[in-house]
Protein backbone atom coordinates (compact mmCIF):
# COMPACT_ATOMS: atom_id res chain seq x y z
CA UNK A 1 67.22 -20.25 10.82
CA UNK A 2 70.35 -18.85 12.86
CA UNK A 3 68.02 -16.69 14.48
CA UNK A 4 65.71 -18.91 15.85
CA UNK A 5 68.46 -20.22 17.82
CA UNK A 6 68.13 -19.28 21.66
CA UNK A 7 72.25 -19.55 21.66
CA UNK A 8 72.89 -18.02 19.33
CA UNK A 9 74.68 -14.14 20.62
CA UNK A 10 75.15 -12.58 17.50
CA UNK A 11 74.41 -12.49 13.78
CA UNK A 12 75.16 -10.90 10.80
CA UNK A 13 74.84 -12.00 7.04
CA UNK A 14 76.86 -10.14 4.71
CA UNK A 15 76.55 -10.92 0.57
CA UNK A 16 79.12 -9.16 -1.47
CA UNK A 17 77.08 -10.79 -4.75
CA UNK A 18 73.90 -12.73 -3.34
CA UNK A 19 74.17 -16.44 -4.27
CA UNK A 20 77.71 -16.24 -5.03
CA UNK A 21 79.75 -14.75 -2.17
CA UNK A 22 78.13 -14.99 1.16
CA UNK A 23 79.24 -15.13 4.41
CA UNK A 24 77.42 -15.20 7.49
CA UNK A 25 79.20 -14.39 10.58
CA UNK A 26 78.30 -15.24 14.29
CA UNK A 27 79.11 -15.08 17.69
CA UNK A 28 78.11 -18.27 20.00
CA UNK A 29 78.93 -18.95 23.70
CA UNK A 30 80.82 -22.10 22.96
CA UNK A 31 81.57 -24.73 20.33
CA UNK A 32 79.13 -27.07 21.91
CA UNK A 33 76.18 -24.54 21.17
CA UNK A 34 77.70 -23.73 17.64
CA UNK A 35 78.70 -27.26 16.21
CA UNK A 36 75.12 -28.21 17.26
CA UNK A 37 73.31 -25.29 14.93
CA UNK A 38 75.45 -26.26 12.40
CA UNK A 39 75.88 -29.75 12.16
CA UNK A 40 73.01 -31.46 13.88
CA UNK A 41 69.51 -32.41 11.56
CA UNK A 42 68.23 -29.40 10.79
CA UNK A 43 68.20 -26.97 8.16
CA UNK A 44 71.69 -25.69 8.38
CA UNK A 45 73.10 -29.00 7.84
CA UNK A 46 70.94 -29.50 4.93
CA UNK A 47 71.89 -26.83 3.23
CA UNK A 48 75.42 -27.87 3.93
CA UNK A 49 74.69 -30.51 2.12
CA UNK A 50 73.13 -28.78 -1.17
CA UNK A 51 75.67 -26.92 -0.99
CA UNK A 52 77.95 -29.84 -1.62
CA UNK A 53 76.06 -31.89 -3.64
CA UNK A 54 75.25 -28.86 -5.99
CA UNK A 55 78.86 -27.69 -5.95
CA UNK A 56 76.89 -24.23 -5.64
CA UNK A 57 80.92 -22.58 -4.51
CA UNK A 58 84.07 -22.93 -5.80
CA UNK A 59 85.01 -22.30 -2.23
CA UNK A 60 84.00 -22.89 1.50
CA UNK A 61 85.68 -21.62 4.36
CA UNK A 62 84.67 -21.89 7.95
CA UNK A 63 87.16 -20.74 10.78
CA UNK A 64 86.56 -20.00 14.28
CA UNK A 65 88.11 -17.68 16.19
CA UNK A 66 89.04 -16.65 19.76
CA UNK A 67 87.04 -13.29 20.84
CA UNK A 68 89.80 -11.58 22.92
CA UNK A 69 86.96 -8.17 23.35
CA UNK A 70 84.89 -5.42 21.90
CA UNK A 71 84.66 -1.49 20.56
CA UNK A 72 81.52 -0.11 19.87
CA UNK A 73 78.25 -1.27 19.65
CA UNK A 74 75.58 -2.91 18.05
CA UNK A 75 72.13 -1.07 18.30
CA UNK A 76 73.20 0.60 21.15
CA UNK A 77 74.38 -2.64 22.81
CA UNK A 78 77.91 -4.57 22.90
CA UNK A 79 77.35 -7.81 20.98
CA UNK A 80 79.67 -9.70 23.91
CA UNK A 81 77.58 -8.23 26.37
CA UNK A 82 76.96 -11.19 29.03
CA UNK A 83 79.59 -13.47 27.56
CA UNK A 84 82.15 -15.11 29.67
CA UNK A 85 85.64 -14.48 27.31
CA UNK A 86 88.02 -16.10 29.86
């Protein structure tokens, strides 16, 4: 569902074991846009809460971070690209 997001900047799911260790990692232009997505009544806050009520992890972790810039790119394109970072 993060994709259907129109705020969403960038997206990347990542499962080291699927079911057991995932991590999905994204880029949004503000806290506003993400705490919405992922706390609002939709499906990501639903399956928040089977995650808790099914203890499906031993652990959660959710941090946010401070984009300071970029190397590379992403399909050809920088993943920042259009983003105010200031």
């Amino acid at each position: 569902m993060i994709g259907s997001d129109p705020n969403v900047v960038f997206k990347i799911g990542i499962g080291e074991v699927p079911m057991l260790h995932q991590i999905t990692f994204s880029i949004w232009p503000g806290t506003h846009e993400m705490a919405a997505f992922a706390r609002t009544n939709g499906p990501h806050a639903a399956a928040i809460q089977a995650v808790r009520d099914g203890a499906w992890f031993k652990e959660e972790l959710y941090a946010r971070f401070a984009i300071l810039g970029d190397t590379g790119t992403w399909g050809g394109v920088s993943p920042l690209e259009g983003l105010n970072l200031q």
